[in-house]
N, C-alpha and C. Protein backbone atom coordinates (compact mmCIF):
# COMPACT_ATOMS: atom_id res chain seq x y z
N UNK A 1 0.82 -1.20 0.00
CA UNK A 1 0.00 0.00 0.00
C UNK A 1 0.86 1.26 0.00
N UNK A 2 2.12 1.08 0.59
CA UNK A 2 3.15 2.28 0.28
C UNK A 2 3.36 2.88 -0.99
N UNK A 3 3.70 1.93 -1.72
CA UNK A 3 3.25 2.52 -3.18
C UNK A 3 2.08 3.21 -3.51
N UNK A 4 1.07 2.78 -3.55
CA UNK A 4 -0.11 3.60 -3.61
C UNK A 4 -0.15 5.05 -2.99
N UNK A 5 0.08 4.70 -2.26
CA UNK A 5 -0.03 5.92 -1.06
C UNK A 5 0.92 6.90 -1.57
N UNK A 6 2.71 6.61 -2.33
CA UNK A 6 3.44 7.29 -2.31
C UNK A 6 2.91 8.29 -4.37
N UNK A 7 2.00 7.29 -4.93
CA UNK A 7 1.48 7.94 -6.54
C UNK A 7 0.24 8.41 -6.22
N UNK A 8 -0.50 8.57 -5.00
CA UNK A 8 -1.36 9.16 -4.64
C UNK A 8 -0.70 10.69 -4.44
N UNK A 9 -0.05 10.45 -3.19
CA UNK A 9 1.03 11.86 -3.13
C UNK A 9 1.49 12.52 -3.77
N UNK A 10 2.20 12.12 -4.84
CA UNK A 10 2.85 12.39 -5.84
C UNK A 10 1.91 13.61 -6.95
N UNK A 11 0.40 12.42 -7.35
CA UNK A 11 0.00 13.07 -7.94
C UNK A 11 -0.67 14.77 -7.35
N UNK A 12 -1.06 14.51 -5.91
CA UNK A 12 -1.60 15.90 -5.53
C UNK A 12 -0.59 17.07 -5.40
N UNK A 13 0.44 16.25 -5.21
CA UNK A 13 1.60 17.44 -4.99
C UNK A 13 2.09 18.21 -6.18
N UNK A 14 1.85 16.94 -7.57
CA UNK A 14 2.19 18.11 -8.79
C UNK A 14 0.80 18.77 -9.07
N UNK A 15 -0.32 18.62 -8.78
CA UNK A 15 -1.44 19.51 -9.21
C UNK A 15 -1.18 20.40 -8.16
N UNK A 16 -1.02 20.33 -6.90
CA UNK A 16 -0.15 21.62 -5.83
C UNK A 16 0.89 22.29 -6.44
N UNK A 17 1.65 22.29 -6.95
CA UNK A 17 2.44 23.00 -7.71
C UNK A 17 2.16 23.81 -8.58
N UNK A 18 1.27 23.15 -9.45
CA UNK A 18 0.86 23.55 -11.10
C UNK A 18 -0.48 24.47 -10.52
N UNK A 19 -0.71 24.42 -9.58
CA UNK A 19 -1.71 25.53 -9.02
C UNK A 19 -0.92 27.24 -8.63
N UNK A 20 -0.07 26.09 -7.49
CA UNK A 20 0.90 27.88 -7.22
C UNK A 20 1.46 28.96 -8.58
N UNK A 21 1.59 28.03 -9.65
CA UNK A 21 2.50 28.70 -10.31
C UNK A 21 1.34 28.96 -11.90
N UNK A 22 0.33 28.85 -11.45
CA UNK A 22 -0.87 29.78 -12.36
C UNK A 22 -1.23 31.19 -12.64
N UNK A 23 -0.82 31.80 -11.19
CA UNK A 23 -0.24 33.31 -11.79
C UNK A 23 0.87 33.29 -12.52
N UNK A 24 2.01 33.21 -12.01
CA UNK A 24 3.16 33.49 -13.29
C UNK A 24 2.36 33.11 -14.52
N UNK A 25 1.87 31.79 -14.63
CA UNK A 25 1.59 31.50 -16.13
C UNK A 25 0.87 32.39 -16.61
N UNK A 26 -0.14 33.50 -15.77
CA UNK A 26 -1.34 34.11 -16.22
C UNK A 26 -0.48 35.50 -16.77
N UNK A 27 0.55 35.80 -16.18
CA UNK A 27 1.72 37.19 -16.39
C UNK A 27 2.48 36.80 -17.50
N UNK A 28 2.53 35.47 -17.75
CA UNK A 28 3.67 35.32 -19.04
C UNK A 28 2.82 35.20 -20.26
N UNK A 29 1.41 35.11 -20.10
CA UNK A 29 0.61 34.77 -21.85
C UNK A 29 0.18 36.20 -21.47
N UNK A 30 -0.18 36.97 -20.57
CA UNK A 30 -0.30 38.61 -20.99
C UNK A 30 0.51 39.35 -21.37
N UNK A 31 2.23 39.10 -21.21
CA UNK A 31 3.10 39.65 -21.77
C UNK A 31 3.32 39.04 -23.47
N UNK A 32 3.07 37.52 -23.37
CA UNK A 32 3.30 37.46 -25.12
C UNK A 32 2.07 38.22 -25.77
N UNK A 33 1.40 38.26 -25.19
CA UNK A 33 -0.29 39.23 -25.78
C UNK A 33 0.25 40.53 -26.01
N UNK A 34 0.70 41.46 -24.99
CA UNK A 34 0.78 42.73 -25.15
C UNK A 34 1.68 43.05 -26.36
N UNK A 35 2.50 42.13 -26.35
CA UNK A 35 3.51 42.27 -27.17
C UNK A 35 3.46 41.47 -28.41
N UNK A 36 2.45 41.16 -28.78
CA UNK A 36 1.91 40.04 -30.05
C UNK A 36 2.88 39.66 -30.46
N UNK A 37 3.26 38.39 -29.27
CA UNK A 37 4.10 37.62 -29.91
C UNK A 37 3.30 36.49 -29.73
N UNK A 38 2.31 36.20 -30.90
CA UNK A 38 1.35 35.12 -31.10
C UNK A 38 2.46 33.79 -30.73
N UNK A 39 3.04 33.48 -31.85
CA UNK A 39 3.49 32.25 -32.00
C UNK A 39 4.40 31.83 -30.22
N UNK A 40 4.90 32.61 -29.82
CA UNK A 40 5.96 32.54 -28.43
C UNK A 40 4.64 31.93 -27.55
N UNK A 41 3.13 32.71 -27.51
CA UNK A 41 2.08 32.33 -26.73
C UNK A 41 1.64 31.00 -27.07
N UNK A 42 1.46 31.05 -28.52
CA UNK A 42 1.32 29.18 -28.49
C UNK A 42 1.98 28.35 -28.22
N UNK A 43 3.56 28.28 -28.62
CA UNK A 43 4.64 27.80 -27.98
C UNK A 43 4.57 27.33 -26.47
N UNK A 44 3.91 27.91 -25.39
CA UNK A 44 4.35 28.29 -24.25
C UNK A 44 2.45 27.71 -23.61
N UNK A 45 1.67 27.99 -24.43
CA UNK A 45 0.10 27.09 -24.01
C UNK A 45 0.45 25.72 -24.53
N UNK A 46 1.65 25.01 -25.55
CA UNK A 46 1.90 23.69 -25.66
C UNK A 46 2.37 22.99 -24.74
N UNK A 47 3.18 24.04 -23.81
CA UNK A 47 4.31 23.42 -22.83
C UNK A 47 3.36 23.23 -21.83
N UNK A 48 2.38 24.02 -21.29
CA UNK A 48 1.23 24.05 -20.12
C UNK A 48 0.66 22.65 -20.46
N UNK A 49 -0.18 22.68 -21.50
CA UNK A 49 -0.80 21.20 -21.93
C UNK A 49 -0.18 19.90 -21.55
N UNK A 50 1.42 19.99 -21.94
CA UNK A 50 2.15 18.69 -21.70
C UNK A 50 2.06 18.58 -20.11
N UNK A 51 1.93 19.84 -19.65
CA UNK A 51 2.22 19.46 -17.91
C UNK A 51 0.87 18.90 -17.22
N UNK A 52 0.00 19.84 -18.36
CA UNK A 52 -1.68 19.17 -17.38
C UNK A 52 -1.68 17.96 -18.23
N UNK A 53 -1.69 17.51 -18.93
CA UNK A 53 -1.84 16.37 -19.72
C UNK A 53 -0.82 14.97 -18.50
N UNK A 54 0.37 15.62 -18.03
CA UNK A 54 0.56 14.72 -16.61
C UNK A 54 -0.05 14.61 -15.77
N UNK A 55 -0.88 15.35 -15.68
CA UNK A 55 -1.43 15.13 -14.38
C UNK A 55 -2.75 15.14 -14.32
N UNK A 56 -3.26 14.75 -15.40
CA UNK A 56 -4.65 14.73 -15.15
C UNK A 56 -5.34 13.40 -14.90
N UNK A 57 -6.30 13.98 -14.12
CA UNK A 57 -7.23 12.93 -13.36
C UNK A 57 -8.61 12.50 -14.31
N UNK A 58 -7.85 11.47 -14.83
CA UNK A 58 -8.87 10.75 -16.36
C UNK A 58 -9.72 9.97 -15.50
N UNK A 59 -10.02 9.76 -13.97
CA UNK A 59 -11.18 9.30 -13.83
C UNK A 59 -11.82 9.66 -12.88
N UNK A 60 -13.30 9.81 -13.16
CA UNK A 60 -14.40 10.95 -12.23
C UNK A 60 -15.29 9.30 -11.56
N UNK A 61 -14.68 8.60 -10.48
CA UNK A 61 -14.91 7.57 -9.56
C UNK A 61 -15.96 7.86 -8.91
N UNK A 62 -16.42 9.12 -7.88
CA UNK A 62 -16.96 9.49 -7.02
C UNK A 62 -15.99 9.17 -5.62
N UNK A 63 -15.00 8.92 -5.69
CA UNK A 63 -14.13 8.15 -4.79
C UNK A 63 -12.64 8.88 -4.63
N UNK A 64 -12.07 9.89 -4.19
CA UNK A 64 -11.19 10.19 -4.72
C UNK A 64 -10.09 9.52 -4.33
N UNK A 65 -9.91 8.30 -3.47
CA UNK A 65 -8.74 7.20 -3.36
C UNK A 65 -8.47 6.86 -4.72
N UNK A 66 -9.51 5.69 -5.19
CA UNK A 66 -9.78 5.50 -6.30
C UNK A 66 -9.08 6.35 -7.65
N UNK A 67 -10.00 7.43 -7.14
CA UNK A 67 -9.38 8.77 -8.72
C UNK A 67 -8.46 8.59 -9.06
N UNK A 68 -7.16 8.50 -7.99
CA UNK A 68 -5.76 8.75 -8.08
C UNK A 68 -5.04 7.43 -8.84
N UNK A 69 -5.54 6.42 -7.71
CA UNK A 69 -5.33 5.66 -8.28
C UNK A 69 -5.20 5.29 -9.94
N UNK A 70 -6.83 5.43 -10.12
CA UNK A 70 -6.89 4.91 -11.10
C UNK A 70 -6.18 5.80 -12.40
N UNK A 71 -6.03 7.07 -12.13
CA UNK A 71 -5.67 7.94 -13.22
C UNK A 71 -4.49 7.86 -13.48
N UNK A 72 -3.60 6.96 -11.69
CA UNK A 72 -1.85 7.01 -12.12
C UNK A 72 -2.00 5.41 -13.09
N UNK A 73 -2.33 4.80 -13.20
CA UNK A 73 -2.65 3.61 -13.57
C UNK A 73 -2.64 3.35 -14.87
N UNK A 74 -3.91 4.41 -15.01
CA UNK A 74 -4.30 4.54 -16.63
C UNK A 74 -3.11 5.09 -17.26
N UNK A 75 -2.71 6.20 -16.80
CA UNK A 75 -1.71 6.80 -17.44
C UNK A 75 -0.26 5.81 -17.76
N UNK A 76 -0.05 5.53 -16.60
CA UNK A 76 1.34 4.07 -17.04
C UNK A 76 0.99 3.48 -18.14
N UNK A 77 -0.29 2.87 -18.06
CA UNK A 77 -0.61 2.08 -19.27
C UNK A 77 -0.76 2.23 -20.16
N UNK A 78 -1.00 3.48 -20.57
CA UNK A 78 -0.90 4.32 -22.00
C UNK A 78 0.37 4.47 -22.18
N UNK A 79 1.25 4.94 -21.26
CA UNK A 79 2.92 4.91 -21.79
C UNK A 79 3.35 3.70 -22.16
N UNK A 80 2.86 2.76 -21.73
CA UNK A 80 3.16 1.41 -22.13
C UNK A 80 2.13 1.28 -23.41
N UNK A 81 1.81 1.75 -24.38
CA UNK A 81 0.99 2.07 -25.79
C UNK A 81 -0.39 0.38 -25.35
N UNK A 82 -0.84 0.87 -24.16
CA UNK A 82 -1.70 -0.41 -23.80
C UNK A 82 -3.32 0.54 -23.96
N UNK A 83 -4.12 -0.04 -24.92
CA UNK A 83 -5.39 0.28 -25.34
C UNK A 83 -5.99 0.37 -24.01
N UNK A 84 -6.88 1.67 -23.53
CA UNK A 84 -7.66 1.41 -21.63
C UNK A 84 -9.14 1.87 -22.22
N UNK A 85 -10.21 0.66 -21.30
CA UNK A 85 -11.00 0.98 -21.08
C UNK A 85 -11.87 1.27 -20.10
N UNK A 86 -12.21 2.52 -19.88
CA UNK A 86 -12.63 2.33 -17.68
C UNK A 86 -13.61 3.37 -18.02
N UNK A 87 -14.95 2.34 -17.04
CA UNK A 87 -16.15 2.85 -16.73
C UNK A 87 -15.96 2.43 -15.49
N UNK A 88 -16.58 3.59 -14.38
CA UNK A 88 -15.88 3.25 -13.01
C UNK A 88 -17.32 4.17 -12.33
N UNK A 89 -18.01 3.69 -11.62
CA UNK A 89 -19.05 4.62 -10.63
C UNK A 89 -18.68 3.99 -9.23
N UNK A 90 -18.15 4.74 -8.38
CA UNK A 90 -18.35 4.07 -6.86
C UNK A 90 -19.08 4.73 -5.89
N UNK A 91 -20.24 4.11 -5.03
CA UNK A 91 -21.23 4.89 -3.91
C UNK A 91 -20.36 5.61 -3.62
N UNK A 92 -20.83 6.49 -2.51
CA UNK A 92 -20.63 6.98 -0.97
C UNK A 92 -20.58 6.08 -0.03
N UNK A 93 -21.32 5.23 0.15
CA UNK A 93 -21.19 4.11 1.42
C UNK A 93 -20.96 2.77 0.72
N UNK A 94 -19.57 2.48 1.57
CA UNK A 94 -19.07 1.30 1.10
C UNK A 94 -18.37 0.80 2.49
N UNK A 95 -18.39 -0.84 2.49
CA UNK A 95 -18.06 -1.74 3.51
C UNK A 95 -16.94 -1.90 3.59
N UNK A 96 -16.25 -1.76 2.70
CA UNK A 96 -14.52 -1.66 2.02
C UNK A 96 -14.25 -0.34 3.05
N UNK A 97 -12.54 -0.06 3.14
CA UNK A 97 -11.99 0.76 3.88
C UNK A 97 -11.49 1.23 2.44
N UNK A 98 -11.24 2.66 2.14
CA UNK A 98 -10.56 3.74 1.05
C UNK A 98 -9.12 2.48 1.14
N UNK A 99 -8.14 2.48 1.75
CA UNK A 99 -6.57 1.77 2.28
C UNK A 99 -7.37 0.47 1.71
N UNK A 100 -8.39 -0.30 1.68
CA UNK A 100 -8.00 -1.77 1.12
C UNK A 100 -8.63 -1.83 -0.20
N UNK A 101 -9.52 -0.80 -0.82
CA UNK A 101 -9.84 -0.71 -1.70
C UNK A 101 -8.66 -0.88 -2.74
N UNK A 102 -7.92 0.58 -2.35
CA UNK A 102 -6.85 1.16 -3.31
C UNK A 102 -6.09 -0.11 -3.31
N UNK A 103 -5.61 -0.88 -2.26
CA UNK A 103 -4.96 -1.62 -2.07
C UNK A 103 -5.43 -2.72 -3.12
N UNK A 104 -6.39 -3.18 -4.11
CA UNK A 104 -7.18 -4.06 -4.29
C UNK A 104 -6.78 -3.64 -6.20
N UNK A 105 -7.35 -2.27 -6.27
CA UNK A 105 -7.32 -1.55 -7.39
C UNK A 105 -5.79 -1.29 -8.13
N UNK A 106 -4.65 -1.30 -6.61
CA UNK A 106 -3.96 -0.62 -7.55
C UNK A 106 -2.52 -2.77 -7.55
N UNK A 107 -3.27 -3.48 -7.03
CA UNK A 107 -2.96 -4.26 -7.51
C UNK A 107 -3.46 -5.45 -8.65
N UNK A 108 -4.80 -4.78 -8.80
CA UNK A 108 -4.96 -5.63 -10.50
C UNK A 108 -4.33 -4.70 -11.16
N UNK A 109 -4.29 -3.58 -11.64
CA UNK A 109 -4.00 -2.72 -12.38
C UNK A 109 -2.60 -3.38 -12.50
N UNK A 110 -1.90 -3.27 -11.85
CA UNK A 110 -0.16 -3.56 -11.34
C UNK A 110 -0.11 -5.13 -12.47
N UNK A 111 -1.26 -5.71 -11.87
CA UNK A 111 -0.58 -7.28 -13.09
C UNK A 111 -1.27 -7.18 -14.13
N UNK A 112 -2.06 -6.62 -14.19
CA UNK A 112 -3.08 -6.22 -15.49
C UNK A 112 -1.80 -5.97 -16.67
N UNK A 113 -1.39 -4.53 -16.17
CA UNK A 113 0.03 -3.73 -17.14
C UNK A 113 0.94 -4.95 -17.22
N UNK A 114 1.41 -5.35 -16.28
CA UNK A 114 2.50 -6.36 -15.91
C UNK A 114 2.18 -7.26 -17.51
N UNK A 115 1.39 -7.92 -17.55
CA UNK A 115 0.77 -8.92 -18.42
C UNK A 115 0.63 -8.47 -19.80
N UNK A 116 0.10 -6.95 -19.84
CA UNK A 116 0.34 -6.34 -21.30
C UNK A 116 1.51 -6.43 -21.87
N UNK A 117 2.49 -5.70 -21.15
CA UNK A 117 3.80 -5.35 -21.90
C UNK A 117 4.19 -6.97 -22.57
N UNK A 118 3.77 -7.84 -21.34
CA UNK A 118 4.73 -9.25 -22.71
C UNK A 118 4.12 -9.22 -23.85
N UNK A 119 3.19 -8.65 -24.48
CA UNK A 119 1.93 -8.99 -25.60
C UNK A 119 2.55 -8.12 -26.58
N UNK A 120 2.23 -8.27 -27.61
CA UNK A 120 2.43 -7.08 -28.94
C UNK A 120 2.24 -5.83 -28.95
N UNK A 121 2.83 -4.40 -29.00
CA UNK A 121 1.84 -3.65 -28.78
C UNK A 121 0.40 -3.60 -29.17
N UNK A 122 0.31 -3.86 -30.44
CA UNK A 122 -0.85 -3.65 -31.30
C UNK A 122 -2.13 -4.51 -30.62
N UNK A 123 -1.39 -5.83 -29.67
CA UNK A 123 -2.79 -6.85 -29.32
C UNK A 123 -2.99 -6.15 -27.58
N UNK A 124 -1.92 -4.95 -27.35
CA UNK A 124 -2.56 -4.42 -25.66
C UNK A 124 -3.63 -4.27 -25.52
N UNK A 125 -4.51 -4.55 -24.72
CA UNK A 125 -5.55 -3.61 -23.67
C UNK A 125 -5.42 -4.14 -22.60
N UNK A 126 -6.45 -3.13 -21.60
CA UNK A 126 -7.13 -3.42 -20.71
C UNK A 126 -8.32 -2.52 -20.21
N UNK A 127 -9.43 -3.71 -19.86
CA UNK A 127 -10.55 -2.92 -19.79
C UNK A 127 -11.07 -2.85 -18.21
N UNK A 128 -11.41 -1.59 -17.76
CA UNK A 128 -11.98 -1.60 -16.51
C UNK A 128 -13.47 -1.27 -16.17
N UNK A 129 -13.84 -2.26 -15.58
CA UNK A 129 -15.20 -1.86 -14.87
C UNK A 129 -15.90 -2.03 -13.25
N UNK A 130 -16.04 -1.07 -12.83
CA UNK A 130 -16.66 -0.49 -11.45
C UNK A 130 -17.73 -0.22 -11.38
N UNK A 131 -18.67 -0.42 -10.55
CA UNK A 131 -20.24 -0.36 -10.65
C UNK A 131 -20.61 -1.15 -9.31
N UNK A 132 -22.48 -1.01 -9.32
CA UNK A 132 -22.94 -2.19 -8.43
C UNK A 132 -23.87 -3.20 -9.24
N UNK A 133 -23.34 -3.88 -8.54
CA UNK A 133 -24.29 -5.16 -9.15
C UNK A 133 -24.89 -5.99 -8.35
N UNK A 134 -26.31 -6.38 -8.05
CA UNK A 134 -26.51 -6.81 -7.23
C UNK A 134 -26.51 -6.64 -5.27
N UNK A 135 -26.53 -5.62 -5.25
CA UNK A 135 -26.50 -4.84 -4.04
C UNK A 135 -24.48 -5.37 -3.92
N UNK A 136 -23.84 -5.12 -4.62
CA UNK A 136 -22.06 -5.30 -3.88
C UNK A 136 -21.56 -4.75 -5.04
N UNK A 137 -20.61 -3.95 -4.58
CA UNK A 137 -19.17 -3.11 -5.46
C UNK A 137 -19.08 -4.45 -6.42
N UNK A 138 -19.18 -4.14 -7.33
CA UNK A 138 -18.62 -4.94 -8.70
C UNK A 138 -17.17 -4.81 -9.52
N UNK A 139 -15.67 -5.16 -9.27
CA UNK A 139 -14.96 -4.34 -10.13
C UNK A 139 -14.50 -5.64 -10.81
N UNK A 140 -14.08 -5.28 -12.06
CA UNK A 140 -13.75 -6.17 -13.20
C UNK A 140 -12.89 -5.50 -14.09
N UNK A 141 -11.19 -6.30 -13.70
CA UNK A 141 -10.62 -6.21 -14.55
C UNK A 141 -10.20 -7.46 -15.94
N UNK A 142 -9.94 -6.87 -17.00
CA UNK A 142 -9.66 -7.78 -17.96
C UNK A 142 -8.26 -6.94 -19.13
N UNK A 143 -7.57 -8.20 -19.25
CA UNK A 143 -6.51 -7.67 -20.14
C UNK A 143 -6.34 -8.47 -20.80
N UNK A 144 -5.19 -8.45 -21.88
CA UNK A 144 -4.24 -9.41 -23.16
C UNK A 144 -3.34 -9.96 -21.83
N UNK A 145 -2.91 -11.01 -22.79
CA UNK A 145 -2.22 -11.86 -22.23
C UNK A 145 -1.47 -12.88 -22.90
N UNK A 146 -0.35 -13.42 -22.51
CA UNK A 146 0.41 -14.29 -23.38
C UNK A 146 0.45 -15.45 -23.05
N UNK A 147 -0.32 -15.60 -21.53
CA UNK A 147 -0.41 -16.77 -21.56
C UNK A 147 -1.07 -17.80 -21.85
N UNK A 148 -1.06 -19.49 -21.89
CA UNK A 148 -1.94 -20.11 -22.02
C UNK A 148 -3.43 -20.33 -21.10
N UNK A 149 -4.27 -20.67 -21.76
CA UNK A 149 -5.64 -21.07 -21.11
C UNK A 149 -5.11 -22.21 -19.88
N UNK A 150 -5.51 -21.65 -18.13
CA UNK A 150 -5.20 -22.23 -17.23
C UNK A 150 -6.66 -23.03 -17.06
N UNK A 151 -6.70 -24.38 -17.19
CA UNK A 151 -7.99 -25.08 -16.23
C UNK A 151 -8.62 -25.03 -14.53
N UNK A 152 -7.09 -25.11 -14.12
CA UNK A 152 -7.19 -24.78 -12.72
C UNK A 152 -6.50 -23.01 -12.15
N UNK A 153 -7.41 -22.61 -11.69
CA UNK A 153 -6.60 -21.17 -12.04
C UNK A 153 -6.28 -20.66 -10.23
N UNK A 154 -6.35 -21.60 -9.46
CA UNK A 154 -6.08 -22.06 -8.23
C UNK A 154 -4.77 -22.22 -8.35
N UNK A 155 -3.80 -22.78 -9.36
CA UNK A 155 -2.56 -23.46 -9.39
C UNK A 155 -2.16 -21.65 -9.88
N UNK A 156 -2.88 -20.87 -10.67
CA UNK A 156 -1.95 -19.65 -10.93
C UNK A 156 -1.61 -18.60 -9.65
N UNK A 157 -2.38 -18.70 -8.92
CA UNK A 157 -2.28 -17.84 -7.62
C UNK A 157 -1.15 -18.50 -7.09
N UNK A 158 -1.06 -19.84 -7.01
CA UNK A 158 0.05 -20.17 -6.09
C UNK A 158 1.63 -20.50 -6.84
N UNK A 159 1.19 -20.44 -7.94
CA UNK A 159 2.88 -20.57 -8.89
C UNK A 159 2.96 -19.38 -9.05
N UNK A 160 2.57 -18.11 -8.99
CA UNK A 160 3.43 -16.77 -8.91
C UNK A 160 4.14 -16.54 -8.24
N UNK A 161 5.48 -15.97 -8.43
CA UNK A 161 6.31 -15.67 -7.66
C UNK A 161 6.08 -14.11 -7.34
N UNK A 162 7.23 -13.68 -6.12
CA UNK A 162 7.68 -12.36 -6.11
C UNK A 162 6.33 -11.33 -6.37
N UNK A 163 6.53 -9.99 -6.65
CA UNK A 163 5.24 -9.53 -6.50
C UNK A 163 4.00 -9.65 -7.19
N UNK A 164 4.37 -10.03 -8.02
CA UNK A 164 2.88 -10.34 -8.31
C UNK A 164 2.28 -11.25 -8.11
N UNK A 165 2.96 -12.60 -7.60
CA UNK A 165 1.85 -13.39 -6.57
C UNK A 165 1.49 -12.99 -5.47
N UNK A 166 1.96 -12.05 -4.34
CA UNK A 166 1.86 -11.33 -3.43
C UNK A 166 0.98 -10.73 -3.73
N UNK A 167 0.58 -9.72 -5.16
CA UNK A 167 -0.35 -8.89 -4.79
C UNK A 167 -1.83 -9.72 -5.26
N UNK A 168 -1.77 -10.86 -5.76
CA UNK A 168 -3.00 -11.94 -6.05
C UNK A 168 -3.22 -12.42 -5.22
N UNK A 169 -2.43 -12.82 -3.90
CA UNK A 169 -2.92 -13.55 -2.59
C UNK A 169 -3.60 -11.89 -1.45
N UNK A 170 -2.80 -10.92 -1.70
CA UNK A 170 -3.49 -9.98 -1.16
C UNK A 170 -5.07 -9.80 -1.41
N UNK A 171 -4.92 -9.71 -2.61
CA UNK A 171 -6.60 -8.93 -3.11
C UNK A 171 -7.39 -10.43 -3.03
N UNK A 172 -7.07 -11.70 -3.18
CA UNK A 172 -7.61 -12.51 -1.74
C UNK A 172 -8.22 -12.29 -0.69
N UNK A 173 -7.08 -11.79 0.58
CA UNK A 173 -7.13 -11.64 1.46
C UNK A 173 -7.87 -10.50 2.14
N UNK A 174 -7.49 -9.52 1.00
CA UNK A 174 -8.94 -8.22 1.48
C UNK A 174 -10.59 -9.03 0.96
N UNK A 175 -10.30 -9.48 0.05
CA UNK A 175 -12.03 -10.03 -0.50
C UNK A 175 -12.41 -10.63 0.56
N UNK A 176 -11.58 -11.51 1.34
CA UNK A 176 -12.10 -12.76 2.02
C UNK A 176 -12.67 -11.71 3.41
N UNK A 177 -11.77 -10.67 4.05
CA UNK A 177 -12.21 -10.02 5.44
C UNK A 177 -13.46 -9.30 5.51
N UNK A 178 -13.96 -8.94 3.78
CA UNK A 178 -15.15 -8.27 4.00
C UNK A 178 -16.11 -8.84 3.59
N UNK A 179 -15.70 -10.97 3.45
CA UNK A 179 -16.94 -11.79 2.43
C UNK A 179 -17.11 -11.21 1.55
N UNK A 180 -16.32 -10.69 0.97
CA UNK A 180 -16.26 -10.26 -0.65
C UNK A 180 -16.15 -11.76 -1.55
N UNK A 181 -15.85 -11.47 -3.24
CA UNK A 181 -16.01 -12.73 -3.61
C UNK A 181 -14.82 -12.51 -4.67
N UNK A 182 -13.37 -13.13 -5.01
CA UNK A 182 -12.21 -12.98 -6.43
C UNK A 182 -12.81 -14.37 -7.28
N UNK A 183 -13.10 -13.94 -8.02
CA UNK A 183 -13.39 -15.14 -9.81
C UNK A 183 -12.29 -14.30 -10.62
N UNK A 184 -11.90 -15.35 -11.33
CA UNK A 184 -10.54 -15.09 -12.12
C UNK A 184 -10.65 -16.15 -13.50
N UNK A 185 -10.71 -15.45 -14.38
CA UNK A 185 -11.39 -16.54 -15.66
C UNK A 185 -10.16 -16.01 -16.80
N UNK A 186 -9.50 -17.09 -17.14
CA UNK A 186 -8.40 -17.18 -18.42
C UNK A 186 -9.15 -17.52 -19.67
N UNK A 187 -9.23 -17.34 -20.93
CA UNK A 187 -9.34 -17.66 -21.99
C UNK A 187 -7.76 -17.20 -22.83
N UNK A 188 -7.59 -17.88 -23.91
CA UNK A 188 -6.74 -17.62 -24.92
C UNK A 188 -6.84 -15.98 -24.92
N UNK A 189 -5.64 -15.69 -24.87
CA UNK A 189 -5.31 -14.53 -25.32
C UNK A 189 -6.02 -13.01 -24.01
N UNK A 190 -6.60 -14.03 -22.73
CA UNK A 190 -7.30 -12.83 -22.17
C UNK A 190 -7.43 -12.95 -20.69
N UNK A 191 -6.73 -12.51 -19.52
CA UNK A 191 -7.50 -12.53 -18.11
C UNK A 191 -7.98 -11.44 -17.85
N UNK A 192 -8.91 -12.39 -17.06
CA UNK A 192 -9.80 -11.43 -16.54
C UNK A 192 -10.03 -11.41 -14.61
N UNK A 193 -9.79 -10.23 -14.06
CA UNK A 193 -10.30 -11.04 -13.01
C UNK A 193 -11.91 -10.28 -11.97
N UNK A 194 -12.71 -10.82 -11.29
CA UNK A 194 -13.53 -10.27 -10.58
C UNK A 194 -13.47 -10.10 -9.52
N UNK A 195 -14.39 -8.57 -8.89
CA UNK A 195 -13.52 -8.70 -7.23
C UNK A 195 -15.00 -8.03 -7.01
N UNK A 196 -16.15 -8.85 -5.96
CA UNK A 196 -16.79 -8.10 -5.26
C UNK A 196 -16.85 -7.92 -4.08
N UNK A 197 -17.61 -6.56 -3.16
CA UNK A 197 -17.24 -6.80 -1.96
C UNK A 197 -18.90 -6.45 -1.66
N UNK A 198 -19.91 -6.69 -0.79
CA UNK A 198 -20.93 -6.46 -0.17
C UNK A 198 -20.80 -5.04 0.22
N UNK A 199 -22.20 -4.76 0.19
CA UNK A 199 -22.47 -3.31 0.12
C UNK A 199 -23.52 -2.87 1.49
């Protein structure tokens, strides 16, 4: 969860920044104005873009653990040229703690990417979905994958090594404390996994 916690930080601290320093920016496009130096002003609204374009928060959760999460997430995965799809609604009242949620979220995401990069670029994705279903938090991740179709997918949780079996026995271990429910379904070319928790 340190991790999380430390790209949670991260991200508020550069939108803290990029806030303080919105006057100067507002004094430097009135000086290329006064002085019509058009092209220097576009120049200089490209460089702004690249910085909000870091830091923007591509997902409106209702959750703002979540947000962060998910927006540092998405964004990795686009640097990694990985196709994203995320539809994401989360209540106000939830049985989950914000700390085991994120904890939950930002480790599918983590093997989700993990699992892209071995793939082609051209065959990346991953698709996300958050919602309720059935009176319980519904989240469903699914990605590419290189590996083969597992029958027993009991044997994949426990032949992972190093972190990323760690973070598959985790998001376990949070499902199981709140009788939540992990389904994890392989096909050729695709995992997927499910994580609900009671609402």
């Amino acid at each position: 969860m340190k991790k999380q916690r430390e790209e949670v930080q991260n991200i508020y601290e550069t939108m803290r920044g990029w806030r303080h320093d919105y006057h100067n920016h507002m004094q430097m496009m009135k000086a290329y104005m006064s002085m019509d130096q058009a092209e220097e002003m576009v120049d200089y609204l490209d460089h702004l873009e690249e910085d909000l374009d870091g830091i923007d928060m591509a997902v409106r959760t209702g959750n703002v653990c979540a947000d962060a999460i998910l927006s540092s997430k998405i964004s990795m995965a686009e640097k990694q040229d990985i196709q994203v799809d995320c539809t994401a609604k989360i209540p106000a009242a939830l049985t989950v703690s914000d700390v085991d949620l994120c904890a939950v979220l930002g480790n599918l995401l983590d093997n989700a990417i993990e699992s892209c990069v071995k793939v082609k670029e051209s065959g990346r994705f991953m698709r996300i979905y958050i919602g309720i279903f059935k009176k319980q938090l519904y989240i469903s991740v699914s990605n590419a994958t290189c590996e083969k179709r597992r029958k027993y997918l009991a044997e994949f949780v426990t032949q992972k090594q190093g972190e990323h079996g760690f973070g598959l026995r985790r998001i376990d271990r949070i499902a199981e404390k709140y009788d939540g429910y992990v389904n994890r379904k392989n096909e050729p070319g695709v995992f997927a996994t499910e994580v609900m928790f009671p609402l």
